[in-house]
N, C-alpha and C. Protein backbone atom coordinates (compact mmCIF):
# COMPACT_ATOMS: atom_id res chain seq x y z
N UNK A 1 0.81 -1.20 0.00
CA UNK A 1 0.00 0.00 0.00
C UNK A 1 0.85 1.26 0.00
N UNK A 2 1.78 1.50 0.97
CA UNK A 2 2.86 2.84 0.94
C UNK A 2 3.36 2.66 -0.16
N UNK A 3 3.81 1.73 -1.14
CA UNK A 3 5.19 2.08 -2.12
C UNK A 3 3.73 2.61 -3.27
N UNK A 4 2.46 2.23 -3.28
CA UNK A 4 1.35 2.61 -3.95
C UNK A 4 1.33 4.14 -3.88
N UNK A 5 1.30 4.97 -2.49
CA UNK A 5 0.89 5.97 -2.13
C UNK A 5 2.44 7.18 -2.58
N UNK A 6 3.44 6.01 -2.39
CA UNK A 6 4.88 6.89 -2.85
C UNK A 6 4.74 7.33 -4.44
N UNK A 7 4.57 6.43 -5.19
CA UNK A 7 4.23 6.38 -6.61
C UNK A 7 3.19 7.55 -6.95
N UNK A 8 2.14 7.41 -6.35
CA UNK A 8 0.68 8.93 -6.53
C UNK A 8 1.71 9.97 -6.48
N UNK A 9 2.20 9.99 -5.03
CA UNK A 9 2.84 11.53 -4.91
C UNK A 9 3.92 11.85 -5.82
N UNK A 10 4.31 10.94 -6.58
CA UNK A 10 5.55 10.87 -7.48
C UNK A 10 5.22 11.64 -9.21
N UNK A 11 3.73 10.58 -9.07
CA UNK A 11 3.07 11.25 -10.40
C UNK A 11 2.62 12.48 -10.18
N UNK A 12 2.35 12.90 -9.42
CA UNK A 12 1.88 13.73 -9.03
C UNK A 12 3.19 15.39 -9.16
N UNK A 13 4.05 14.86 -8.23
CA UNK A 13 4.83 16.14 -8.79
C UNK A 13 5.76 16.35 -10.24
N UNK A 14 5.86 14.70 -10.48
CA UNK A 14 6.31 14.65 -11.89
C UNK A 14 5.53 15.75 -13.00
N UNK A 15 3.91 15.49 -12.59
CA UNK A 15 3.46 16.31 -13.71
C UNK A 15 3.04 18.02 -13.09
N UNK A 16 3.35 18.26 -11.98
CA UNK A 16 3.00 19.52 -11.56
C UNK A 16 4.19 20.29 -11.57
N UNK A 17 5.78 19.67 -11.65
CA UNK A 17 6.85 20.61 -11.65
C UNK A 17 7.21 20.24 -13.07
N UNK A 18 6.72 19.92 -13.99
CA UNK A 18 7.29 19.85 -15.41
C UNK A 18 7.80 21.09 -15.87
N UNK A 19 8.29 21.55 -16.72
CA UNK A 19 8.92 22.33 -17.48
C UNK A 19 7.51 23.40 -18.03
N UNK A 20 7.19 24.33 -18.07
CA UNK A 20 8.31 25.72 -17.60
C UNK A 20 7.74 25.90 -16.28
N UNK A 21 7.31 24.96 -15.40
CA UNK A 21 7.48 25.52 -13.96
C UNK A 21 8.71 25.26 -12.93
N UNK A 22 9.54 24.55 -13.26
CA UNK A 22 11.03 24.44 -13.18
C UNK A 22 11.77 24.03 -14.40
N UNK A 23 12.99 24.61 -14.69
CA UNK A 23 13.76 24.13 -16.11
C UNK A 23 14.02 22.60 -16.06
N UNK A 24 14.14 21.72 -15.41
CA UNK A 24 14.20 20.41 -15.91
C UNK A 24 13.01 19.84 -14.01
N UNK A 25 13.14 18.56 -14.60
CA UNK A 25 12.25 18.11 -13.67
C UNK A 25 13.04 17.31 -12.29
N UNK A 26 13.06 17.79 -10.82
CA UNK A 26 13.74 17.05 -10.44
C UNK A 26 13.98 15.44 -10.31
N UNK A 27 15.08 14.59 -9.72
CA UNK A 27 14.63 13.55 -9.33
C UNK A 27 13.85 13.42 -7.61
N UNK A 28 13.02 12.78 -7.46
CA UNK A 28 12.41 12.33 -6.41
C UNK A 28 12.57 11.08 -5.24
N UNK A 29 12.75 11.26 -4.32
CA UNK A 29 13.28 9.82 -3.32
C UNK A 29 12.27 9.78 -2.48
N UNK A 30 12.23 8.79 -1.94
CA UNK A 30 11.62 8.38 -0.52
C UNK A 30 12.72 7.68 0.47
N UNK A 31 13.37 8.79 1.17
CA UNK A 31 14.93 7.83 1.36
C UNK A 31 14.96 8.32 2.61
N UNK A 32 15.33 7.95 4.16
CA UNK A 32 15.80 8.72 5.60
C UNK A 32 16.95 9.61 4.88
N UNK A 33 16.75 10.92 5.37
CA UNK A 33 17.29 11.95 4.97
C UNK A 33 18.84 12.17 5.97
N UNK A 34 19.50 10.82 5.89
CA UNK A 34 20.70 10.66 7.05
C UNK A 34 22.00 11.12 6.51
N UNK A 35 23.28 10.81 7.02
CA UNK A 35 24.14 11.20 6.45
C UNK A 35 24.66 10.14 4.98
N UNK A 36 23.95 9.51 4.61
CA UNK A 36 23.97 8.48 3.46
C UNK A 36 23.46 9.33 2.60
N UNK A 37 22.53 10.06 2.69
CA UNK A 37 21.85 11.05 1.49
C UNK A 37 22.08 12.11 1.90
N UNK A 38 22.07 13.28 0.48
CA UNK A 38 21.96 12.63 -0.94
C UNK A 38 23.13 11.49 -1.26
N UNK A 39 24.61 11.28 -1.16
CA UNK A 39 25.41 10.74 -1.25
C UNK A 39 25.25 10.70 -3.02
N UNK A 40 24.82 9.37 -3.48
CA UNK A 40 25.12 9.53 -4.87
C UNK A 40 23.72 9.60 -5.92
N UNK A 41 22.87 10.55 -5.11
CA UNK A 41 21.53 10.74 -5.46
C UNK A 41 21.73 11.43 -6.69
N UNK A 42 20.98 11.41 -7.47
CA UNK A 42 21.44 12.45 -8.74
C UNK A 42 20.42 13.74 -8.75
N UNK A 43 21.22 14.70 -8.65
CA UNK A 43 20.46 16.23 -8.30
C UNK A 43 20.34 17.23 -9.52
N UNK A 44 19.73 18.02 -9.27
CA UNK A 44 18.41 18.21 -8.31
C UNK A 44 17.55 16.96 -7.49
N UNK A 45 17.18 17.23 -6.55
CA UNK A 45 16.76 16.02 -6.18
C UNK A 45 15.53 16.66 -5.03
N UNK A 46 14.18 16.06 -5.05
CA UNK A 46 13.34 16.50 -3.77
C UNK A 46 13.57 15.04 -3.04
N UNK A 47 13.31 14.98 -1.78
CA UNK A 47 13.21 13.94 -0.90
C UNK A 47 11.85 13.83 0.07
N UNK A 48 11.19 12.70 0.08
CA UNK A 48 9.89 13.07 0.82
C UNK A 48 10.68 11.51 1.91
N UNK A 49 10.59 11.96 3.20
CA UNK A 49 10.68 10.88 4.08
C UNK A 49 9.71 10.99 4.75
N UNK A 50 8.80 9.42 4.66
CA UNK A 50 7.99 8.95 5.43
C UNK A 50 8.18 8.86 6.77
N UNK A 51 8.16 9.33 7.61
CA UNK A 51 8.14 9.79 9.23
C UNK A 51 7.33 9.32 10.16
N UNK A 52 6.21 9.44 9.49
CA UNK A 52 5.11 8.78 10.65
C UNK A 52 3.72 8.14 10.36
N UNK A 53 3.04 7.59 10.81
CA UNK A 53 1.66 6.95 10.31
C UNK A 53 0.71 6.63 11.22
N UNK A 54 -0.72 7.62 10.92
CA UNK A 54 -1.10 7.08 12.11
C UNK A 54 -2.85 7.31 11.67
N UNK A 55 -3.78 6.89 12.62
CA UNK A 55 -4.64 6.40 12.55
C UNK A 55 -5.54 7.41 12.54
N UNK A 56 -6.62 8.20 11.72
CA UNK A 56 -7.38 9.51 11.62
C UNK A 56 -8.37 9.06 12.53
N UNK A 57 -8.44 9.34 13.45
CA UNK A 57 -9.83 8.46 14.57
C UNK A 57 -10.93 9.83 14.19
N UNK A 58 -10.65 10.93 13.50
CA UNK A 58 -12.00 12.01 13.44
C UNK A 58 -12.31 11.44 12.14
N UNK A 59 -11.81 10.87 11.20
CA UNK A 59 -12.48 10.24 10.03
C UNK A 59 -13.12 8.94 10.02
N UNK A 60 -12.75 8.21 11.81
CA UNK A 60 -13.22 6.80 11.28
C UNK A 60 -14.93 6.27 11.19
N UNK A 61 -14.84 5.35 10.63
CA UNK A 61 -16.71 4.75 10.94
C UNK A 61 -16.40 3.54 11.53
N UNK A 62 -17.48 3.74 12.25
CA UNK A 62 -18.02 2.83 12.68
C UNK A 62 -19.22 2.32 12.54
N UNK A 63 -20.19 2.29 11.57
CA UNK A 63 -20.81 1.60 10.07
C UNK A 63 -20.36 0.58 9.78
N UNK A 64 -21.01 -0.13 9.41
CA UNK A 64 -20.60 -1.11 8.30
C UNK A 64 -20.84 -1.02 7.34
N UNK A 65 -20.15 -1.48 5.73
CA UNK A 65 -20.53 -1.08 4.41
C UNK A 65 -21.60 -2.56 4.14
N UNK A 66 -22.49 -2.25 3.82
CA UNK A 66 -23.78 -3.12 3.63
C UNK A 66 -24.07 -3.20 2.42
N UNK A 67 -24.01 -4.33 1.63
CA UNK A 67 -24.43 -4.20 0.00
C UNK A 67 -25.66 -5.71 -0.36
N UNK A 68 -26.46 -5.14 -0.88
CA UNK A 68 -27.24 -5.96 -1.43
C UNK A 68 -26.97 -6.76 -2.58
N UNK A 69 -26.65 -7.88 -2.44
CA UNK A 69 -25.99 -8.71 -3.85
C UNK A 69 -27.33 -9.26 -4.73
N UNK A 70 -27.18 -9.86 -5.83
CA UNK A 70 -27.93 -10.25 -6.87
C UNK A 70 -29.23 -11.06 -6.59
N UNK A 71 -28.44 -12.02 -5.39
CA UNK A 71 -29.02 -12.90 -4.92
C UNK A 71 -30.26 -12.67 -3.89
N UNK A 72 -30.13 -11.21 -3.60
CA UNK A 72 -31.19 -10.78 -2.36
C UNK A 72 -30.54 -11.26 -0.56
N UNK A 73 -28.95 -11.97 -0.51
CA UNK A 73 -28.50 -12.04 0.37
C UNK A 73 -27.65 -10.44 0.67
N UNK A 74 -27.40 -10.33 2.13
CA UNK A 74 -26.80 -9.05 1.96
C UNK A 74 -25.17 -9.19 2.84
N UNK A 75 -24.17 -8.51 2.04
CA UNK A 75 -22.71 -8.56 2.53
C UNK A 75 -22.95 -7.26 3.54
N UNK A 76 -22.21 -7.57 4.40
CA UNK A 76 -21.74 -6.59 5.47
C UNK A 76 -19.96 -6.78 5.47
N UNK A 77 -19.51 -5.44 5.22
CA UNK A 77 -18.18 -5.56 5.64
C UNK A 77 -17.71 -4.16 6.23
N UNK A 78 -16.12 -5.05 7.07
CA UNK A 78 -15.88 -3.27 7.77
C UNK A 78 -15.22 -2.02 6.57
N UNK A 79 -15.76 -1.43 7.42
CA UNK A 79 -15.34 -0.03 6.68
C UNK A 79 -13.97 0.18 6.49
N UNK A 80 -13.16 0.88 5.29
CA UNK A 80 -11.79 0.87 5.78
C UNK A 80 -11.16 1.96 6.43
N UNK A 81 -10.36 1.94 7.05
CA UNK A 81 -9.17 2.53 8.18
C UNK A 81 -8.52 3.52 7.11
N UNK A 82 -8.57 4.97 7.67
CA UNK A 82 -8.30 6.20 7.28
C UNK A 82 -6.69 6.01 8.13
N UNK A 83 -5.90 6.57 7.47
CA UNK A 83 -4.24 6.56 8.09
C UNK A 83 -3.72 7.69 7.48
N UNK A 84 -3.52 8.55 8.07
CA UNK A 84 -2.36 10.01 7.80
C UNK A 84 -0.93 8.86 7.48
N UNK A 85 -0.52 9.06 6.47
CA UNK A 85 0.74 9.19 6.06
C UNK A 85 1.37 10.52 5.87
N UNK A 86 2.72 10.91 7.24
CA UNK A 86 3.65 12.28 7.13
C UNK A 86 4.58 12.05 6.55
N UNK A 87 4.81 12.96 5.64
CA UNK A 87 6.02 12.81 4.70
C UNK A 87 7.01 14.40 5.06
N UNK A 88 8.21 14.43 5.51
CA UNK A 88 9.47 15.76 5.71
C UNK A 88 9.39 15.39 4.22
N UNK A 89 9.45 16.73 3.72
CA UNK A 89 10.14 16.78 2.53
C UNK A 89 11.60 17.80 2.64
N UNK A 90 12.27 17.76 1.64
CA UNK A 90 13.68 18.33 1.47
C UNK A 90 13.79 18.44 0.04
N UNK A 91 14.71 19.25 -0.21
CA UNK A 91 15.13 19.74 -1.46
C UNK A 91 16.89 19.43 -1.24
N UNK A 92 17.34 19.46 -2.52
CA UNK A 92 18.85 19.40 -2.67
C UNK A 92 19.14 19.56 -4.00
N UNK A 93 19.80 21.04 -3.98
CA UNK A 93 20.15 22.05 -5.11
C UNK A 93 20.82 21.24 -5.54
N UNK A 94 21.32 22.09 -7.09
CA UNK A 94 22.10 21.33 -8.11
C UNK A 94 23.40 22.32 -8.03
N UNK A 95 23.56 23.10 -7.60
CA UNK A 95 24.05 24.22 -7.42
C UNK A 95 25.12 24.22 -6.20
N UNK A 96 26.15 24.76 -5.96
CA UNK A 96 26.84 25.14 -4.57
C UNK A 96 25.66 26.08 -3.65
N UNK A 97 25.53 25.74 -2.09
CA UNK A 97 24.79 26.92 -1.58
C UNK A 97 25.59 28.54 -1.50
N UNK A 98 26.66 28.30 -1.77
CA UNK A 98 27.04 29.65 -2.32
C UNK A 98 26.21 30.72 -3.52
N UNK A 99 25.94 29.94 -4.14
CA UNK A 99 25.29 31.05 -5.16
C UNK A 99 23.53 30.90 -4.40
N UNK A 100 23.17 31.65 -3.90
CA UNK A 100 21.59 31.73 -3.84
C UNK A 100 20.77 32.32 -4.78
N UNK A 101 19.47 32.15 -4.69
CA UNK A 101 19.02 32.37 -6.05
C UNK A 101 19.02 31.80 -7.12
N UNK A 102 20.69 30.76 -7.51
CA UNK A 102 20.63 30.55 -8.56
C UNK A 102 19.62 29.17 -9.03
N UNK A 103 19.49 28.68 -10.57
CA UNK A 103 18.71 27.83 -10.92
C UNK A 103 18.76 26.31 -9.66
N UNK A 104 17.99 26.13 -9.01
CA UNK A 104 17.57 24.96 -8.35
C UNK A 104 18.35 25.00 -7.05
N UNK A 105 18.63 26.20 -6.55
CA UNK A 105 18.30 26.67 -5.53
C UNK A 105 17.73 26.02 -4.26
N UNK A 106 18.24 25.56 -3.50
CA UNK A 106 17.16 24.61 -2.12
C UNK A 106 16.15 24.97 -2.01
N UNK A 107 16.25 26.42 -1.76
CA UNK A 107 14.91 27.52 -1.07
C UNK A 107 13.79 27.50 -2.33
N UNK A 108 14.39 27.85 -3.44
CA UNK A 108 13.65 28.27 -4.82
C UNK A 108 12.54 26.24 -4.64
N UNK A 109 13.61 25.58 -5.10
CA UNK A 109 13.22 24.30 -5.24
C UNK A 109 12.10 23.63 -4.52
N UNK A 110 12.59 24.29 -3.32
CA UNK A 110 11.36 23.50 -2.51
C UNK A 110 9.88 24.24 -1.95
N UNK A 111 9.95 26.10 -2.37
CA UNK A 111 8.99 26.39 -2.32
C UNK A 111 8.13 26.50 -3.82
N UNK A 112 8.78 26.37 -5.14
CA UNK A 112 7.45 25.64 -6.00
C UNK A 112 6.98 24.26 -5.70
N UNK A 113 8.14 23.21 -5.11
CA UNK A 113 7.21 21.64 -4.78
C UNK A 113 6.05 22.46 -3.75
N UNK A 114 6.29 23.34 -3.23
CA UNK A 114 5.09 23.08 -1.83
C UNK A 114 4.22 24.25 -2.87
N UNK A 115 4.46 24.84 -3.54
CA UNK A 115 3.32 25.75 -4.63
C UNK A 115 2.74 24.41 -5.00
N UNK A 116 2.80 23.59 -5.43
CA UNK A 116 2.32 22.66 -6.19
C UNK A 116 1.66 21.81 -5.29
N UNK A 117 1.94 21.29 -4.71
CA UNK A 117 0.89 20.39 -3.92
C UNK A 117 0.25 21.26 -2.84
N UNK A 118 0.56 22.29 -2.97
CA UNK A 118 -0.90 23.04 -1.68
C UNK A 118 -2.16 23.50 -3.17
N UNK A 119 -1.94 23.05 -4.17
CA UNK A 119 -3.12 23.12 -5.08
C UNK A 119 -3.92 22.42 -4.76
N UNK A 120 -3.64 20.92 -4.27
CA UNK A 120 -4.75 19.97 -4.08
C UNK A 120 -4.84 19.23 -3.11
N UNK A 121 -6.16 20.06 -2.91
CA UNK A 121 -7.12 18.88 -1.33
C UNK A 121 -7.21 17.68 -1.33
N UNK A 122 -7.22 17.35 -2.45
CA UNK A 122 -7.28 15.86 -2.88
C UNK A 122 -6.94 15.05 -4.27
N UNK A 123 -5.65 13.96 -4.09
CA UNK A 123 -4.98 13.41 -5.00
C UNK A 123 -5.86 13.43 -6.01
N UNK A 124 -5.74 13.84 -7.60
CA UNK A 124 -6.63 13.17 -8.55
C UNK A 124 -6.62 12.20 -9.11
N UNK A 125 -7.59 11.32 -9.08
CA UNK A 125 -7.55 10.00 -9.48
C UNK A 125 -6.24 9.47 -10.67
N UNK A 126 -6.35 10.65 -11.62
CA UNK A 126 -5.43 10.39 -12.86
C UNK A 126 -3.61 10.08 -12.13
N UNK A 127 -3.49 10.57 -11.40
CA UNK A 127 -1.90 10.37 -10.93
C UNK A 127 -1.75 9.19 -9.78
N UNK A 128 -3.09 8.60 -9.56
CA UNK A 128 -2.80 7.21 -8.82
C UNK A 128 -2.44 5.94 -9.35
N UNK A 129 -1.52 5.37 -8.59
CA UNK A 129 -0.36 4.54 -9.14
C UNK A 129 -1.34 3.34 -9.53
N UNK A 130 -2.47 3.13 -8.62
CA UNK A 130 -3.13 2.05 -8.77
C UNK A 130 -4.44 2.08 -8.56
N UNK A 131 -5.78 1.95 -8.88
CA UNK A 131 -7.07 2.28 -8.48
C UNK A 131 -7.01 1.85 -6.86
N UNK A 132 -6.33 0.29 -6.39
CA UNK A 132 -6.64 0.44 -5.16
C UNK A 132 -6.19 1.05 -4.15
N UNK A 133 -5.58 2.24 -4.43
CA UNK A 133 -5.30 3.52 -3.70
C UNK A 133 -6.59 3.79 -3.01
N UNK A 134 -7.83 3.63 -3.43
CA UNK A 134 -8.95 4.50 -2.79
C UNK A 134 -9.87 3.11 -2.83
N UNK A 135 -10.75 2.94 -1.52
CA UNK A 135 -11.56 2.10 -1.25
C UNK A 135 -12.82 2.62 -0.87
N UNK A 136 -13.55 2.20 -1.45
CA UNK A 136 -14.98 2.74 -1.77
C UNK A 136 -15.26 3.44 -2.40
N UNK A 137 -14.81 4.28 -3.01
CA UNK A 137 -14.58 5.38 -3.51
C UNK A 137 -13.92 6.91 -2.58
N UNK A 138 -13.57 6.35 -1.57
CA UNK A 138 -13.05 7.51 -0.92
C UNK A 138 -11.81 8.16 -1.72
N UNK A 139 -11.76 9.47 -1.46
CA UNK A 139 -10.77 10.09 -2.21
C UNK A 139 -9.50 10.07 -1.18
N UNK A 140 -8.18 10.21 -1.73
CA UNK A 140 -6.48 10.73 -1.31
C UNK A 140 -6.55 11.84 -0.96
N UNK A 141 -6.67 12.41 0.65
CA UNK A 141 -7.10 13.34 0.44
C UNK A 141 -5.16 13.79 1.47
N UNK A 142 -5.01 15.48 1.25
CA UNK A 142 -3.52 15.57 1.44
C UNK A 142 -3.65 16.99 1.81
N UNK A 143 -2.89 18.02 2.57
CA UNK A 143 -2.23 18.88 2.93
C UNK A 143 -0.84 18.89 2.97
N UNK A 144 -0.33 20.55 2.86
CA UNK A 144 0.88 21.10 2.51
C UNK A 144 1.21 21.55 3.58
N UNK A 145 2.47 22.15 4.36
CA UNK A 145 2.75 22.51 4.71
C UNK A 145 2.23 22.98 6.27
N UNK A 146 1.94 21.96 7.13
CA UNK A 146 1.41 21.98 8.00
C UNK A 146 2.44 22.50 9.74
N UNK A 147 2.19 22.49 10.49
CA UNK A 147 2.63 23.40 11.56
C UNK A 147 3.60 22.11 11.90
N UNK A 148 5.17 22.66 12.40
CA UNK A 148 5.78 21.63 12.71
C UNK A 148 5.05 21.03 14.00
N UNK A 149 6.00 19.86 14.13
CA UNK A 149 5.96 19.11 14.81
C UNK A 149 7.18 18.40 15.62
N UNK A 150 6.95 18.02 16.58
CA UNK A 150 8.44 17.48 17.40
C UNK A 150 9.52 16.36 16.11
N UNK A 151 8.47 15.30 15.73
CA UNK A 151 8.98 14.44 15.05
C UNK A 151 9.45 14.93 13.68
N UNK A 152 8.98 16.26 13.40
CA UNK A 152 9.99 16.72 12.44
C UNK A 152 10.74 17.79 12.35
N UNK A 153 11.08 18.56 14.00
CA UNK A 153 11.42 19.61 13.99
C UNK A 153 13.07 19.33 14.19
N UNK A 154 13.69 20.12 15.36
CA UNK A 154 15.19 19.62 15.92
C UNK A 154 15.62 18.19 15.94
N UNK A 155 14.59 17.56 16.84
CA UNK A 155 14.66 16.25 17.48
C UNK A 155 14.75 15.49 15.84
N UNK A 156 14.24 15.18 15.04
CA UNK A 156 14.40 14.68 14.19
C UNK A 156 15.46 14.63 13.36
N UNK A 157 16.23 16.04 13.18
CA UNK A 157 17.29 15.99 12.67
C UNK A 157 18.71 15.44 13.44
N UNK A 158 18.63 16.11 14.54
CA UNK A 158 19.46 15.53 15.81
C UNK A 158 19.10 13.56 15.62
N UNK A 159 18.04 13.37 15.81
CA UNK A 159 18.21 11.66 15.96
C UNK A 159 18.71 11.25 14.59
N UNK A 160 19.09 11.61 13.49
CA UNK A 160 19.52 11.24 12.19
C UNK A 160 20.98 11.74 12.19
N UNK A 161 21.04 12.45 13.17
CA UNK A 161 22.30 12.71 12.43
C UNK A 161 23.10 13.80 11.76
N UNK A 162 22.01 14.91 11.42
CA UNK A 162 22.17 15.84 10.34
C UNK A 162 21.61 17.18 10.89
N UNK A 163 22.46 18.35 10.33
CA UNK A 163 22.34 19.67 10.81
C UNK A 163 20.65 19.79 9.97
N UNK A 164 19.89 20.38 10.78
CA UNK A 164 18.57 20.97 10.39
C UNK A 164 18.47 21.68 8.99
N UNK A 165 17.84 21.26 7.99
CA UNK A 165 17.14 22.12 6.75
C UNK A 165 15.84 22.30 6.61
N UNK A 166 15.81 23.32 5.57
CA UNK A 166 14.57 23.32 5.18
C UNK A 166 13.49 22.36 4.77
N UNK A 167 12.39 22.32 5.25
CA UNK A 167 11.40 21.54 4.45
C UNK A 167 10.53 21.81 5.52
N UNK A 168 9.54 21.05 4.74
CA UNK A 168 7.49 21.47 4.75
C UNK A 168 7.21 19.68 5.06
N UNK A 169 6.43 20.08 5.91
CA UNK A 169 5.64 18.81 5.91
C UNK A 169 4.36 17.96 5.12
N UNK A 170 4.60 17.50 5.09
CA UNK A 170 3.07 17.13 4.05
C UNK A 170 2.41 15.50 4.37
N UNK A 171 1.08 15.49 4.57
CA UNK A 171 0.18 14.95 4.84
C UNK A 171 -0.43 14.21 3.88
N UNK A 172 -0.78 12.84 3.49
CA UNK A 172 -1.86 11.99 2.90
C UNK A 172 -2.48 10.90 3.39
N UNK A 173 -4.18 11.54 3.56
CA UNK A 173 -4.77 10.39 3.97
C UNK A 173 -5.05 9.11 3.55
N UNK A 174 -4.69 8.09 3.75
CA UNK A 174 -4.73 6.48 2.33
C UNK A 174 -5.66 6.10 3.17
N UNK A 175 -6.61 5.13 2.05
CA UNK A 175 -7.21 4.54 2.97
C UNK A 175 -7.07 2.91 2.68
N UNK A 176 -6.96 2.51 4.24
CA UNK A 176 -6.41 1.00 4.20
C UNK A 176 -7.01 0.04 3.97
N UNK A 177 -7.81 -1.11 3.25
CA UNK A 177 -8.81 -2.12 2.82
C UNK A 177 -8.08 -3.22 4.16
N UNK A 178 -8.93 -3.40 5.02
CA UNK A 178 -8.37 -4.43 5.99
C UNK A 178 -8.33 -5.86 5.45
N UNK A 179 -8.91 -6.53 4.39
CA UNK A 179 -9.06 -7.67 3.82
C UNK A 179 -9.67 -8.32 3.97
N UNK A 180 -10.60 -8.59 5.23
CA UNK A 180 -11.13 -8.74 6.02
C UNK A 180 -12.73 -9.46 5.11
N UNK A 181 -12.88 -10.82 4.86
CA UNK A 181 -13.83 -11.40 4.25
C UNK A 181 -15.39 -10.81 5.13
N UNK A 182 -15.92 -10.06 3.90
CA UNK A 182 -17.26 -9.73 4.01
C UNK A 182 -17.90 -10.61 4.78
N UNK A 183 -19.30 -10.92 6.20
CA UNK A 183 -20.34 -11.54 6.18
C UNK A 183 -21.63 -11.57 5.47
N UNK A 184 -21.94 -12.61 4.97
CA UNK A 184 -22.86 -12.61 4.07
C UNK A 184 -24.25 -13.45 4.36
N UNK A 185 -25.10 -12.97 4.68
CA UNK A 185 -26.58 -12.81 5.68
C UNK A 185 -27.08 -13.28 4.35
N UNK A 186 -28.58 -14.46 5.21
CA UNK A 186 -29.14 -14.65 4.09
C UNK A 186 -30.59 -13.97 3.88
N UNK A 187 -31.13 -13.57 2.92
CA UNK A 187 -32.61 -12.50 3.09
C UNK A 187 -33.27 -13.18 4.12
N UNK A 188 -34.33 -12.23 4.33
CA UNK A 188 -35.78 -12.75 4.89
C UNK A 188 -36.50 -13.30 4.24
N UNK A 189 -37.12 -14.49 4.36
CA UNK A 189 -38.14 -15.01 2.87
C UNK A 189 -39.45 -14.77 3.61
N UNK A 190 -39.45 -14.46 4.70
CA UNK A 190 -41.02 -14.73 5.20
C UNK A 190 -41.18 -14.20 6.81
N UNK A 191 -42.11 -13.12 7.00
CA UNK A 191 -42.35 -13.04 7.96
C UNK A 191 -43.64 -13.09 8.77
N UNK A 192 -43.87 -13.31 10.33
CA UNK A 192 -44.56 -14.21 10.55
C UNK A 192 -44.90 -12.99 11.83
N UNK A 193 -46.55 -12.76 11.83
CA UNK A 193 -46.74 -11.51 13.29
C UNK A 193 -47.51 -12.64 14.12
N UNK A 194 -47.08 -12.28 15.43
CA UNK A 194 -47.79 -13.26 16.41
C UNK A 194 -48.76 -11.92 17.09
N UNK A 195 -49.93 -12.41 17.22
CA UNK A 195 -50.97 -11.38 17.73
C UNK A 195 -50.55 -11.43 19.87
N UNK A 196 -50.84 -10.25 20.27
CA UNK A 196 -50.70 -10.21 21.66
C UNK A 196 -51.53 -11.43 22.65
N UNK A 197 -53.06 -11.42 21.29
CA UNK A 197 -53.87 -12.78 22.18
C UNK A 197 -53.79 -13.83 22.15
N UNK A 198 -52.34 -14.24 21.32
CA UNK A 198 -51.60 -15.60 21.28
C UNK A 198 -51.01 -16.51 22.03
């Protein structure tokens, strides 16, 4: 399911930083942003590290999805599990940080990626890696640049290893299909009233 959800966000900026909204297109990772990277990453390069995952309890149901089959028997199954996937993102110029400003720039670089995905509330179907990205039809739904957080502020860079940079956080809700074999009830064929003077 994640290397599914890495792929969306992949298509996704592939076709939102194309050319002429940056002169070439960067490369993209999903890599711990440690002292191993970039190492022999080929740059320009954005980096989205998956950080954290956790469970949307204000989105969940507790419903069951109920479907009436052909047969007039009816499936009941659980609903699926809403999960925030946090992604640190990072940039890494092509450039010495000596020249600022210039083409692909850290700063430049990584505030069109975050121009670009604070466009959309929600992944569009066309840049998902796989239809079963979305269950039921629920949509990918995602935020930009959200208020730090411990797990991605100091402490995060300190537990890796690495002097603090720039980057934005970013948010996608997936939703998880538990696998979980439907129950399948058989109709009512007949019902039967017993009177009180029975």
């Amino acid at each position: 399911m994640l290397q599914l959800i890495d792929t969306t966000i992949s298509n996704l900026l592939a076709a939102a930083l194309q050319p002429p909204v940056l002169p070439e297109l960067p490369h993209i990772y999903f890599m711990t942003p440690d002292s191993s990277f970039p190492g022999s990453a080929e740059l320009p390069a954005l980096n989205l590290f998956l950080f954290s995952m956790q469970e949307n309890r204000d989105l969940r149901r507790t419903d069951s999805l109920r479907q009436r089959m052909p047969d007039r028997t009816i499936s009941v199954a659980r609903a699926p599990v809403r999960v925030d996937c946090h992604y640190l993102v990072t940039a890494y110029a092509k450039v010495p940080e000596t020249q600022p400003l210039a083409p692909f720039d850290e700063h430049w670089l990584l505030g069109e990626t975050m121009r670009a995905l604070l466009r959309f509330s929600e992944i569009p179907s066309l840049y998902w890696a796989d239809p079963s990205v979305s269950v039921e039809g629920l949509p990918l739904q995602a935020e930009a640049a959200l208020p730090a957080t411990r797990e991605m502020g100091i402490d995060l860079w300190q537990a890796l290893g690495q002097k603090p940079r720039a980057c934005f956080h970013y948010k996608v809700t997936a939703n998880v299909d538990l696998k979980i074999a439907p129950v399948v009830s058989a109709p009512v064929s007949s019902v039967v009233l017993v009177g009180a003077d029975e």
